[in-house]
PDB file of N, CA and C in Angstrom:
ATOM      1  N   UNK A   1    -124.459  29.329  91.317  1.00  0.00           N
ATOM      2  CA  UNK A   1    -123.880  29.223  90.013  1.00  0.00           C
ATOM      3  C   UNK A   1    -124.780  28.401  89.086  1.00  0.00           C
ATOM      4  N   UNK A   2    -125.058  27.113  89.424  1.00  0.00           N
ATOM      5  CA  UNK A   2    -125.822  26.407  89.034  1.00  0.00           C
ATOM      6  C   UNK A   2    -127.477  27.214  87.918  1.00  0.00           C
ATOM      7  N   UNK A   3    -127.849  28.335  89.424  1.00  0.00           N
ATOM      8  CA  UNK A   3    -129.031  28.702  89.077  1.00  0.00           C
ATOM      9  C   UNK A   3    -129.053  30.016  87.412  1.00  0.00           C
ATOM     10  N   UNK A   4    -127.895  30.404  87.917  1.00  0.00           N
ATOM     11  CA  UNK A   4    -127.528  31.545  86.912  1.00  0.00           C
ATOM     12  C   UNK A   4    -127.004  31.302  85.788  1.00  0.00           C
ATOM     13  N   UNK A   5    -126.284  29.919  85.539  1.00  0.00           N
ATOM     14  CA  UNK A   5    -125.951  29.533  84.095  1.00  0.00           C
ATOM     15  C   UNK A   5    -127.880  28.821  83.736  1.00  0.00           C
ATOM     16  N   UNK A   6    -128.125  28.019  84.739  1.00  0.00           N
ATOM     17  CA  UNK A   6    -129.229  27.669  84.312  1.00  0.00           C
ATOM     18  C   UNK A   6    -130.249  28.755  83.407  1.00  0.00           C
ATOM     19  N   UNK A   7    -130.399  30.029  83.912  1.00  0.00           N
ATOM     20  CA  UNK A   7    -131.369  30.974  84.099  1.00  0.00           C
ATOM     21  C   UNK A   7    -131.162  31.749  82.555  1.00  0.00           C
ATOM     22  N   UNK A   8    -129.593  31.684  82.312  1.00  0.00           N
ATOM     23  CA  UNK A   8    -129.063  32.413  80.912  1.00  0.00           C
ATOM     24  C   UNK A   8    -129.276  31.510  80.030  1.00  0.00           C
ATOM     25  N   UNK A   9    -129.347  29.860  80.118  1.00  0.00           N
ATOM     26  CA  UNK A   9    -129.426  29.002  79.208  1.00  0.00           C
ATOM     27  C   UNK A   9    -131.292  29.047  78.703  1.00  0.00           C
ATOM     28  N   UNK A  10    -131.768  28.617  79.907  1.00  0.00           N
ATOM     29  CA  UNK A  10    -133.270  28.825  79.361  1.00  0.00           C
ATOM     30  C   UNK A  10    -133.821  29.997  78.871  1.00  0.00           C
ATOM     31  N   UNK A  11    -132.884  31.250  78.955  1.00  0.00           N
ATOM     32  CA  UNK A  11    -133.038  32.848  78.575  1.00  0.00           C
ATOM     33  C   UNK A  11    -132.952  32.406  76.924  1.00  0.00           C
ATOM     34  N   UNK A  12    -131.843  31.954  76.508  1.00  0.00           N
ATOM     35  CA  UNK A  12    -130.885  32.429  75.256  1.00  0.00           C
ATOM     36  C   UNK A  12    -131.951  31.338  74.221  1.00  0.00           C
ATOM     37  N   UNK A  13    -132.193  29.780  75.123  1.00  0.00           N
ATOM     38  CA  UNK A  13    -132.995  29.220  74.118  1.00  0.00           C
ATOM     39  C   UNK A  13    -134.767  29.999  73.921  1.00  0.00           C
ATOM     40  N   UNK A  14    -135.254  30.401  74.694  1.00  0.00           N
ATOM     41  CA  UNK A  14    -136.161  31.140  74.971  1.00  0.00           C
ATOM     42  C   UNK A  14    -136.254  32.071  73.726  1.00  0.00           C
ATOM     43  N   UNK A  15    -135.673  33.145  73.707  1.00  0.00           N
ATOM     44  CA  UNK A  15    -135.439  33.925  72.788  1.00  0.00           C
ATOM     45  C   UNK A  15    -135.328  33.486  71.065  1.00  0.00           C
ATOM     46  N   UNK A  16    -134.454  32.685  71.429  1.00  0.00           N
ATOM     47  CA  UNK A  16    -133.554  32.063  69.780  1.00  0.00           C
ATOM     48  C   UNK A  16    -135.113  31.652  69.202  1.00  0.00           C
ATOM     49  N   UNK A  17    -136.073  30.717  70.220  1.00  0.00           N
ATOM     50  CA  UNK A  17    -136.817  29.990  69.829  1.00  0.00           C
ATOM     51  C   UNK A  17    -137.998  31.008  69.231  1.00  0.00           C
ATOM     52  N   UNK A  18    -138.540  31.781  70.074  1.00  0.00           N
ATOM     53  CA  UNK A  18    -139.254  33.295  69.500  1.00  0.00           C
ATOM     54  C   UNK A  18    -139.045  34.157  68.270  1.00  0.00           C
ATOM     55  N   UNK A  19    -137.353  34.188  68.399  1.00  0.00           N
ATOM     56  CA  UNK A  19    -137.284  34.644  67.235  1.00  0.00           C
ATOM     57  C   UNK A  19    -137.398  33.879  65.873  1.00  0.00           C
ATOM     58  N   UNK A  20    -136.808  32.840  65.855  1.00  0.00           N
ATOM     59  CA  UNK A  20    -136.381  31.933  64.604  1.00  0.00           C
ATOM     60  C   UNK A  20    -137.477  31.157  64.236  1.00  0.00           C
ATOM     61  N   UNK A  21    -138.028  30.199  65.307  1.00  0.00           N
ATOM     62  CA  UNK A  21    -139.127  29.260  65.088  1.00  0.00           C
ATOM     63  C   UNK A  21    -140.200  30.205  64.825  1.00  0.00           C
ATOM     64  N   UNK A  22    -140.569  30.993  65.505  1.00  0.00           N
ATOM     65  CA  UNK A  22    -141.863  31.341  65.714  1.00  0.00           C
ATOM     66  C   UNK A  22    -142.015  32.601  64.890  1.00  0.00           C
ATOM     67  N   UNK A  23    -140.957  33.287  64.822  1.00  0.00           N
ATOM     68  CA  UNK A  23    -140.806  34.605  63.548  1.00  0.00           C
ATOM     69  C   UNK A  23    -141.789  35.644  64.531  1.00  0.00           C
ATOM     70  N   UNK A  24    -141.651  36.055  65.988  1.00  0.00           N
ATOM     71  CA  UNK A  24    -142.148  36.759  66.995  1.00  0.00           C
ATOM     72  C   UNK A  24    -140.922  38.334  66.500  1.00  0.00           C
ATOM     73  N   UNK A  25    -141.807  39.696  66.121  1.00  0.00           N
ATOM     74  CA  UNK A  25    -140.676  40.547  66.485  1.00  0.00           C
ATOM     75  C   UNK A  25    -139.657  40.933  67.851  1.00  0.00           C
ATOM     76  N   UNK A  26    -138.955  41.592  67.592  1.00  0.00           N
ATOM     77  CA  UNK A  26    -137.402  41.563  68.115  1.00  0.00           C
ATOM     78  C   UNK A  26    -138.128  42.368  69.537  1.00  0.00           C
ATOM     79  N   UNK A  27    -138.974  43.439  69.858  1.00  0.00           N
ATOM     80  CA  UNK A  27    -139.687  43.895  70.830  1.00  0.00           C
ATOM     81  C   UNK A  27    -140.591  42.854  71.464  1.00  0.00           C
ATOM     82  N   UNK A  28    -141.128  42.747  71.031  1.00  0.00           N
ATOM     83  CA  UNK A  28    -141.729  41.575  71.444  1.00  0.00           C
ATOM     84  C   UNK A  28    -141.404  40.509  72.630  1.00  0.00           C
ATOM     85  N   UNK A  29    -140.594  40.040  72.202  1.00  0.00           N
ATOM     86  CA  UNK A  29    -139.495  38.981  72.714  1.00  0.00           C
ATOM     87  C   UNK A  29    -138.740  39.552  73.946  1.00  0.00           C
ATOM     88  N   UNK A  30    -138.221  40.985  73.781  1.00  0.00           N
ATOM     89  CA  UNK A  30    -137.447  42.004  74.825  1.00  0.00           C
ATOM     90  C   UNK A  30    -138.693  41.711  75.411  1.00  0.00           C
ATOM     91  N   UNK A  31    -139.798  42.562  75.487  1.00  0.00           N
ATOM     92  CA  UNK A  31    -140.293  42.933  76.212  1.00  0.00           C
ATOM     93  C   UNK A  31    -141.329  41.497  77.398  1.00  0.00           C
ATOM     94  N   UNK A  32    -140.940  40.418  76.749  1.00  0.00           N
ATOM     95  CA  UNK A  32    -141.741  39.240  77.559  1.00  0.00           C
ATOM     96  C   UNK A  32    -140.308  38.466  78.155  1.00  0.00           C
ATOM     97  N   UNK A  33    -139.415  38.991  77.711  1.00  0.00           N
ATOM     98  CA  UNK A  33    -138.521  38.193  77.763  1.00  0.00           C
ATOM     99  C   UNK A  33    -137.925  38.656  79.376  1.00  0.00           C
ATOM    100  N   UNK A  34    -137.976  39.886  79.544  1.00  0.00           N
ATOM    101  CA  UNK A  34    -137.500  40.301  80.936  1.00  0.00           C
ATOM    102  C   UNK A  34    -138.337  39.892  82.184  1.00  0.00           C
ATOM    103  N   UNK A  35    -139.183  40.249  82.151  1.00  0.00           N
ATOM    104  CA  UNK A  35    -139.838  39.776  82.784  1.00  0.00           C
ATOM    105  C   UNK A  35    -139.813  37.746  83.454  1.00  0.00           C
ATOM    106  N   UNK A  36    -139.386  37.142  82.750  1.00  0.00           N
ATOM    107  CA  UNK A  36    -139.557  35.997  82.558  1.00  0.00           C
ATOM    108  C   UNK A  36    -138.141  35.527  83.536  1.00  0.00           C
ATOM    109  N   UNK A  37    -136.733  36.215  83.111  1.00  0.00           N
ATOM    110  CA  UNK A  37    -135.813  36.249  83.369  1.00  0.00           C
ATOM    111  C   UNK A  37    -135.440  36.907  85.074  1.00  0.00           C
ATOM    112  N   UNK A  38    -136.751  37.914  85.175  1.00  0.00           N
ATOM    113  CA  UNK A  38    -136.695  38.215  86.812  1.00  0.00           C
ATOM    114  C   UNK A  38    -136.896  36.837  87.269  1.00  0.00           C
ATOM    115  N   UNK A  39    -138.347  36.207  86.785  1.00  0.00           N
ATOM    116  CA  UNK A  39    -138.861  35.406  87.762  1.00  0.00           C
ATOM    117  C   UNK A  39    -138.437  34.100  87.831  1.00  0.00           C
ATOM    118  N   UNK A  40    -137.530  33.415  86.788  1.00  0.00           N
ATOM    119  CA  UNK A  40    -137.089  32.236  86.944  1.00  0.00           C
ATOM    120  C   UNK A  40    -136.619  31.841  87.851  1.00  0.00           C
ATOM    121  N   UNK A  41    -134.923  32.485  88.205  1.00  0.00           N
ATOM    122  CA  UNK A  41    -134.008  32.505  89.029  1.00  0.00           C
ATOM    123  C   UNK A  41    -134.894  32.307  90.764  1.00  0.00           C
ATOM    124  N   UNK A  42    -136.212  32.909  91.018  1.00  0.00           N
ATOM    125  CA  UNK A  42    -136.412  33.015  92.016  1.00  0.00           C
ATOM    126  C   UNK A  42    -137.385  31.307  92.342  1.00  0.00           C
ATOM    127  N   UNK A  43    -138.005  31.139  90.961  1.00  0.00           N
ATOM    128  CA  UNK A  43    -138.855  30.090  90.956  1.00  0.00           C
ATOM    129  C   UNK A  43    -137.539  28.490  91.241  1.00  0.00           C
ATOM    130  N   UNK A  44    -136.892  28.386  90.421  1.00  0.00           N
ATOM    131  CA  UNK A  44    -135.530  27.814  90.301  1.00  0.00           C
ATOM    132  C   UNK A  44    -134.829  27.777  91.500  1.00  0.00           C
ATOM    133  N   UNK A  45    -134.944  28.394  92.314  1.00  0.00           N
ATOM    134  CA  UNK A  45    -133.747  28.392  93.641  1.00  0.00           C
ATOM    135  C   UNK A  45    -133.626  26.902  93.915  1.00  0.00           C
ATOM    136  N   UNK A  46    -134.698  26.481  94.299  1.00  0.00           N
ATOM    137  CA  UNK A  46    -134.638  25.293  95.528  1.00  0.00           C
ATOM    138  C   UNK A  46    -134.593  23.767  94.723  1.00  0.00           C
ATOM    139  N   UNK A  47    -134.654  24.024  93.451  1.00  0.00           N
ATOM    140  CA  UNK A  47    -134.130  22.840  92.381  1.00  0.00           C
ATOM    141  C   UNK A  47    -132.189  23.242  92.004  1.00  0.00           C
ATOM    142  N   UNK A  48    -132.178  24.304  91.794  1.00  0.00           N
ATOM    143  CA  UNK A  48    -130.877  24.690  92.123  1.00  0.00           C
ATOM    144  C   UNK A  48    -129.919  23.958  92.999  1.00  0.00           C
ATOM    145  N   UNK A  49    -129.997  24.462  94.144  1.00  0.00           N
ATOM    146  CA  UNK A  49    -129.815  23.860  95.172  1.00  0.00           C
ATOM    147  C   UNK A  49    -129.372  22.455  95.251  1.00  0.00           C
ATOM    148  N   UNK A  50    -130.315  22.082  95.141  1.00  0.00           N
ATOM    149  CA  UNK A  50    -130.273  20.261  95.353  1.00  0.00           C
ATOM    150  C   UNK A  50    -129.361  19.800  94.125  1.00  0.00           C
ATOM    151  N   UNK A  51    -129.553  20.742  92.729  1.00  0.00           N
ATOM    152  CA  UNK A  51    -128.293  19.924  91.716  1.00  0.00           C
ATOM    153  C   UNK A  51    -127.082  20.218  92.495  1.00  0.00           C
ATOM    154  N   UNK A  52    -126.788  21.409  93.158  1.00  0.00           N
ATOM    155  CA  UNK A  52    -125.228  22.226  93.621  1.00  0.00           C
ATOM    156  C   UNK A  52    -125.143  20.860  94.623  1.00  0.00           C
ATOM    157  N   UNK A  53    -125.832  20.615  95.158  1.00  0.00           N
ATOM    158  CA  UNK A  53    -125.481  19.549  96.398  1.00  0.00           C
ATOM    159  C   UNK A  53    -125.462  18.384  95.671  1.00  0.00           C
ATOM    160  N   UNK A  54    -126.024  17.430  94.712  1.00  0.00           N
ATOM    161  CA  UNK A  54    -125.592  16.542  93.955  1.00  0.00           C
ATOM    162  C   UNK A  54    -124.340  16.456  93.325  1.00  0.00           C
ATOM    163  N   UNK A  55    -124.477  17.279  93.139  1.00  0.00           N
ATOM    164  CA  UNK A  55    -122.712  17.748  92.649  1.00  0.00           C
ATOM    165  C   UNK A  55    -121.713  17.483  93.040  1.00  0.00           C
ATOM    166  N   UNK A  56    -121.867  18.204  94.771  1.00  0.00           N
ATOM    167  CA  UNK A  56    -121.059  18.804  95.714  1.00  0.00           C
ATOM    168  C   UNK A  56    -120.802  16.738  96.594  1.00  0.00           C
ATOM    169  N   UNK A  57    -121.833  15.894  96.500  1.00  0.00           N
ATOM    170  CA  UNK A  57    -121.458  14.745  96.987  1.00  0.00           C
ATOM    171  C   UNK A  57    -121.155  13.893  95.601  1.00  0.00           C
ATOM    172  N   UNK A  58    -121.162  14.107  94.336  1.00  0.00           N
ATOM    173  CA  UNK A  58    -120.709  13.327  93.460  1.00  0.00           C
ATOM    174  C   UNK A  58    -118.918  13.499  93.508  1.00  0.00           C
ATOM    175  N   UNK A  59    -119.056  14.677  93.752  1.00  0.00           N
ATOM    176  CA  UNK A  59    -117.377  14.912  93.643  1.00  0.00           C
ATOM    177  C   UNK A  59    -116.744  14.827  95.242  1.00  0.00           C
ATOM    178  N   UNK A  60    -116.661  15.326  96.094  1.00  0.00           N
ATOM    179  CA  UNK A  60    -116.182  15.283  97.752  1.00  0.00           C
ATOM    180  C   UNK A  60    -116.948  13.913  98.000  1.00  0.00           C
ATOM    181  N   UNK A  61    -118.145  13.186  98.100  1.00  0.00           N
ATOM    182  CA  UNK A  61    -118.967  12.477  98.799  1.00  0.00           C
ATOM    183  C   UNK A  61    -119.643  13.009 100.105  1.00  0.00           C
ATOM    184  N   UNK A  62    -120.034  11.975 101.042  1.00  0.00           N
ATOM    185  CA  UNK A  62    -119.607  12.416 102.651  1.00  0.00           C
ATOM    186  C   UNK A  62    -119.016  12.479 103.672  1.00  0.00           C
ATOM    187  N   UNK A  63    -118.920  13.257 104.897  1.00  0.00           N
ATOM    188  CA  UNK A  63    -117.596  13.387 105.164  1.00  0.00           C
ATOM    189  C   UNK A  63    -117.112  12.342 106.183  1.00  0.00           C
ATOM    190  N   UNK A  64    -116.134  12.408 106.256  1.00  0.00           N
ATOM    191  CA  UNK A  64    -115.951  10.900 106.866  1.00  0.00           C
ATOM    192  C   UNK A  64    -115.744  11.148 108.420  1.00  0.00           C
ATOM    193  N   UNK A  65    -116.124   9.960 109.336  1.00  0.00           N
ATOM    194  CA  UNK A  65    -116.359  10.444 111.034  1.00  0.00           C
ATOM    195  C   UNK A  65    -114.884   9.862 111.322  1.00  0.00           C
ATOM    196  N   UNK A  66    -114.152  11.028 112.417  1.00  0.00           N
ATOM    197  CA  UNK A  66    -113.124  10.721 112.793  1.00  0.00           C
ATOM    198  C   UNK A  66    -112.533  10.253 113.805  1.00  0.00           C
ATOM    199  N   UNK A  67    -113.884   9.567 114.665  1.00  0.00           N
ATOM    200  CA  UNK A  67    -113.801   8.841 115.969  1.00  0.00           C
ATOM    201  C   UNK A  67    -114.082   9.258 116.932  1.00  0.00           C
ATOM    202  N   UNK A  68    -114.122  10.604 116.996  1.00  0.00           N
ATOM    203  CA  UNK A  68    -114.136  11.529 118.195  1.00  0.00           C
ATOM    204  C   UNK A  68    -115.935  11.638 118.573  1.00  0.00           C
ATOM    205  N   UNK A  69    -116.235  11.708 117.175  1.00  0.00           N
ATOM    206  CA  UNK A  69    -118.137  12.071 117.190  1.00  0.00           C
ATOM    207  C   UNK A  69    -118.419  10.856 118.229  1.00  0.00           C
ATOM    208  N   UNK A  70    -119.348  11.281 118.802  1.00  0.00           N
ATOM    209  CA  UNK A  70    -120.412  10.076 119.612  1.00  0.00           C
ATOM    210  C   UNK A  70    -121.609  10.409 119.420  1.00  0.00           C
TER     211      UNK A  70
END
């Protein structure tokens, strides 16, 4: 989840920024823009990850031992 809101956020500013700042046509932008959007998500995984698990112990923590472990 993490990686895929990530992936649409750096998409949408990506774009906005091409178009507006930079005054890049509307093809243009499509056409660099896909490409870019394959390869993030895959580059991104393993930073992903580690936020989902920051997360995942900010909110649950760790789990607690119930006596039995040795």
């Amino acid at each position: 989840m993490v990686n895929v809101v990530t992936t649409e956020v750096a998409g949408l500013v990506f774009y906005f920024a091409c178009l507006l700042i930079f005054g890049y046509s509307d093809r243009l932008v499509l056409f660099t823009f896909l490409p870019l959007t394959l390869i993030f998500p895959v580059a991104f995984y393993h930073h992903s990850w580690s936020v989902w698990l920051s997360f995942d112990y900010l909110i649950e923590g760790l789990p607690q031992a119930t006596g039995r472990e040795r």
